[in-house]
Protein backbone atom coordinates (compact mmCIF):
# COMPACT_ATOMS: atom_id res chain seq x y z
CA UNK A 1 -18.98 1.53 -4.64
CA UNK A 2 -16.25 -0.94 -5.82
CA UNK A 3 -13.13 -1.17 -3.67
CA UNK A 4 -10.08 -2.99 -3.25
CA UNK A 5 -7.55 -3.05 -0.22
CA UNK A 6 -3.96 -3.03 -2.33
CA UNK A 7 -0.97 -4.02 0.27
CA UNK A 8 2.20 -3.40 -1.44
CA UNK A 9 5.41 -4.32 -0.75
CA UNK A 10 4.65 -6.50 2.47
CA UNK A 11 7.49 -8.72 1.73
CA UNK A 12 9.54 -10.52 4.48
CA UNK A 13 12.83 -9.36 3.51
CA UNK A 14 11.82 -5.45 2.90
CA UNK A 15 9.98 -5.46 6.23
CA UNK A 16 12.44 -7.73 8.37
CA UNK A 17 15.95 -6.12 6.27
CA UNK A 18 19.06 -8.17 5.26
CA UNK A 19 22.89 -8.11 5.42
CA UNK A 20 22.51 -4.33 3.41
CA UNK A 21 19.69 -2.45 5.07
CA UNK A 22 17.72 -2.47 8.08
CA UNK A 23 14.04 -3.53 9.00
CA UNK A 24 11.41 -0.99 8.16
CA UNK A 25 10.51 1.75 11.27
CA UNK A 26 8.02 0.48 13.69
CA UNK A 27 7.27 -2.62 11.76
CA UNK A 28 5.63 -4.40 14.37
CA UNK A 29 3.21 -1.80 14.53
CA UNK A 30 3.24 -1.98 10.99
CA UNK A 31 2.42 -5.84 10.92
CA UNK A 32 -0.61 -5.21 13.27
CA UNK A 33 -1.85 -2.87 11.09
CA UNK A 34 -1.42 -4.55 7.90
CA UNK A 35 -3.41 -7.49 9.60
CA UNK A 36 -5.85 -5.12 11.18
CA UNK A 37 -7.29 -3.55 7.85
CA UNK A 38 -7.08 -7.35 6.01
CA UNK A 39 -9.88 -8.17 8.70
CA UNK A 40 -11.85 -5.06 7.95
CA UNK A 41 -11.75 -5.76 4.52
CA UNK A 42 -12.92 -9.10 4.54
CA UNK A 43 -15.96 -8.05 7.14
CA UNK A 44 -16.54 -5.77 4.36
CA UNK A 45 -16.33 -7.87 1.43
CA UNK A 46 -13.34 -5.83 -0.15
CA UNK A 47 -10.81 -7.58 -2.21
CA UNK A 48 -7.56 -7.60 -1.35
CA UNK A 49 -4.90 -7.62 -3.36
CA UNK A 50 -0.88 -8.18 -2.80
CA UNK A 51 1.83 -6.42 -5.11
CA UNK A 52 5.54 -7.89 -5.01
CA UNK A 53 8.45 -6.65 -5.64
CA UNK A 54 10.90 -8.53 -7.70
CA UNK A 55 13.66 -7.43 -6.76
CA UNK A 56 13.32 -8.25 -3.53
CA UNK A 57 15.05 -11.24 -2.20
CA UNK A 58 15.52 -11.35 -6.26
CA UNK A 59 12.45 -12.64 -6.60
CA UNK A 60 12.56 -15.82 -5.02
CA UNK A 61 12.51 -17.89 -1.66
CA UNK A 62 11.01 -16.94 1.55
CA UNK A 63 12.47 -13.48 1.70
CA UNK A 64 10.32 -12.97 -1.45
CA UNK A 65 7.00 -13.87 0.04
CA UNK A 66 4.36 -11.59 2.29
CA UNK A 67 5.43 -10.96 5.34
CA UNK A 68 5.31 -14.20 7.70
CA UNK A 69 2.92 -12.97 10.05
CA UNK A 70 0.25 -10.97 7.36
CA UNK A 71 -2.39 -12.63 7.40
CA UNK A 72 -3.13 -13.22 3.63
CA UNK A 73 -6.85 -14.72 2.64
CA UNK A 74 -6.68 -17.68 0.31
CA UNK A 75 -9.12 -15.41 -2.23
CA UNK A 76 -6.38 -12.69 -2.45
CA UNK A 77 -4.71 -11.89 -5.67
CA UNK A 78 -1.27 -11.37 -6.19
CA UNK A 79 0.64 -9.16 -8.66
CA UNK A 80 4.53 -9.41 -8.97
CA UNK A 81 6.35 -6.11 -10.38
CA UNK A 82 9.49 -5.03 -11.32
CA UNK A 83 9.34 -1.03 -11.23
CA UNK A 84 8.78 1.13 -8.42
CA UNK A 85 5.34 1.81 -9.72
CA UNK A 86 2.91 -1.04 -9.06
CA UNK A 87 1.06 -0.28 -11.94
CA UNK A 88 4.04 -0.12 -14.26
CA UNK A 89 3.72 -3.49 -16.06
CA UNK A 90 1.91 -5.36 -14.35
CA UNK A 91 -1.82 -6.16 -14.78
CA UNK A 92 -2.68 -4.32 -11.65
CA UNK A 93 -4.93 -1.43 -13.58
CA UNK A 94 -6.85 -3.94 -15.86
CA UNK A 95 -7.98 -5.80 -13.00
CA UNK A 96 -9.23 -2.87 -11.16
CA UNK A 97 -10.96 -1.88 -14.57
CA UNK A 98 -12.50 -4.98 -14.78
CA UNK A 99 -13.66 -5.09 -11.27
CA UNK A 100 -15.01 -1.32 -11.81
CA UNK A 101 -12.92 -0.06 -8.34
CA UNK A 102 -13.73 3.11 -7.77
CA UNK A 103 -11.83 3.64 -4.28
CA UNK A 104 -8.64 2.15 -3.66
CA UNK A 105 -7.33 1.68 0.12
CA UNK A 106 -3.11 1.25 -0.05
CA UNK A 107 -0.62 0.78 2.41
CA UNK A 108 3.18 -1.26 2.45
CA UNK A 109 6.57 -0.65 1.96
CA UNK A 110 8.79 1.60 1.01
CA UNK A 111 6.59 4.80 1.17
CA UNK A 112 8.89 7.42 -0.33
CA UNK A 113 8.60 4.89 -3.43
CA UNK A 114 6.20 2.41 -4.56
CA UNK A 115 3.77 3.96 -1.63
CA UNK A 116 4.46 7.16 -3.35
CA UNK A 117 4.55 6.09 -6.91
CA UNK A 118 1.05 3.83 -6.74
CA UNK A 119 -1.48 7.34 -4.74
CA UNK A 120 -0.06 8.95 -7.57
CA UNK A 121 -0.60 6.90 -10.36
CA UNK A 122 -3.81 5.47 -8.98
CA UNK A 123 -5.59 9.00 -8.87
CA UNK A 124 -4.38 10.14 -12.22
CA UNK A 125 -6.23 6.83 -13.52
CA UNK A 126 -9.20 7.89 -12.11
CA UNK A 127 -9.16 6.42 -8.80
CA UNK A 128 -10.08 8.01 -5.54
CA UNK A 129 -7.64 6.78 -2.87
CA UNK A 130 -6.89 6.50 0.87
CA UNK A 131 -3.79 6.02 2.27
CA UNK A 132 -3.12 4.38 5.28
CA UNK A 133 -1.53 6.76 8.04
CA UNK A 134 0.08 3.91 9.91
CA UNK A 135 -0.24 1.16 7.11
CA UNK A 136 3.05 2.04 4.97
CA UNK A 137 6.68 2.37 6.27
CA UNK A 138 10.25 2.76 5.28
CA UNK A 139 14.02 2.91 6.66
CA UNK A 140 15.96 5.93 7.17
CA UNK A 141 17.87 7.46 4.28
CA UNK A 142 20.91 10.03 3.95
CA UNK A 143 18.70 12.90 4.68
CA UNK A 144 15.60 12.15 6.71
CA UNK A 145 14.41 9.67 9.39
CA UNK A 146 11.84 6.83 8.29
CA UNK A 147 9.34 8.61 10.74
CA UNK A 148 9.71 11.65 8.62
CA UNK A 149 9.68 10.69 5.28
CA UNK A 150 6.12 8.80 6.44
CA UNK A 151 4.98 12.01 8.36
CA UNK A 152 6.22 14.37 4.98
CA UNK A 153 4.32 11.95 3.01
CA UNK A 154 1.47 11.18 5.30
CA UNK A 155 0.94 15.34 4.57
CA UNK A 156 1.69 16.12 0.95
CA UNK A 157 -0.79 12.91 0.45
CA UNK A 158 -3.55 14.16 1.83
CA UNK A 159 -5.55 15.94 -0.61
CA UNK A 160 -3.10 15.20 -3.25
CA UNK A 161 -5.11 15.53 -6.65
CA UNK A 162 -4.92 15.09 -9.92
CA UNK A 163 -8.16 15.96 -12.10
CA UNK A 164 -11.11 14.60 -10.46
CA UNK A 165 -9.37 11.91 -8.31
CA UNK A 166 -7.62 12.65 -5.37
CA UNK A 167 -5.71 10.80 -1.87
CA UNK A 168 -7.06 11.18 1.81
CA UNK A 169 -4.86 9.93 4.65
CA UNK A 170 -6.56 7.98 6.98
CA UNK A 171 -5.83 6.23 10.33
CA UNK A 172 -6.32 2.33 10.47
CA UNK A 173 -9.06 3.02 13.42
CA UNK A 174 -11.27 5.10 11.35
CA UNK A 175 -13.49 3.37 8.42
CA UNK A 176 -11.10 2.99 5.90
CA UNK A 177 -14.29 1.08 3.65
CA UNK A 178 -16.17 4.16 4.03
CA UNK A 179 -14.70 6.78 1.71
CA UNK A 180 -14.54 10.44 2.57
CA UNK A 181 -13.41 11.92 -0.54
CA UNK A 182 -16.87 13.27 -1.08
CA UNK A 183 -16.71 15.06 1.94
CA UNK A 184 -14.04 17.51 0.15
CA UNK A 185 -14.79 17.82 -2.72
């Protein structure tokens, strides 16, 4: 089965924060983990692939870039965006068309929006997806904690569907590289 690792968001200004907002929650945890499933993908042969957000940093300079401490392979491919949706103009979907990707494995930043946005839009174009449990975080908001707006989303996720395709949540210990979707369907 084709497969690509997609790591969205992993910017050095979203994860680290600036004069406005504040770093992501646990994002040491989050760095490990980001690096953690990079090595499992290359063991496995996966691509990986990097989506950036434009407006971060406003495009430009080191706040722009992955994350300092990610780990990115030379072979990766990176796609820059400027929606919350990382498929929204960018040539994210005809790649994964071309390369025939049948499971996607996603985690990043922010998770109540382009982690949301990209399981969502990724199933209804006919991919199966997991979701990293402890790959994607956020920040707080008015109304919830960044450890529950990942633990909502970690649960209405899970078995999210849309026709044939559908999201699992998995932990970064388990084998992301071996799909389960089968399993429950």
């Amino acid at each position: 089965m084709n497969q690509a690792l997609i790591i969205i968001d992993a910017q050095q200004e979203l994860i680290e924060g600036n004069q406005e907002t504040s770093s992501v929650f646990n994002k040491t945890q989050l760095l490990s983990t980001i690096n953690l499933v990079i090595e499992k993908a290359q063991v496995s042969g996966i691509p990986i692939l990097f989506v950036r957000d434009l407006d971060v940093a406003e495009g430009r300079g080191a706040g722009f870039q992955v994350h300092e401490t990610i780990h990115v392979p030379e072979d990766s491919m990176m796609f820059d965006k400027s929606a919350t949706n990382s498929f929204h103009g960018t040539e994210l979907l005809p790649y994964l068309k071309a390369m025939d990707a049948r499971h996607l494995v996603m985690m990043g930043c922010a998770t109540e929006h382009c982690i949301d946005s990209a399981v969502r839009t990724a199933t209804v174009s006919g991919f199966d997806v997991t979701l990293v449990a402890d790959g994607h975080s956020t920040t707080d908001n008015d109304v919830l904690s960044a450890e529950q707006i990942i633990k909502h989303h970690n649960k209405t996720l899970h078995g999210h569907y849309n026709v044939e395709h559908f999201s699992v949540v998995r932990n970064a210990a388990e084998e992301l590289f071996q799909p389960t979707h089968d399993s429950y369907r």
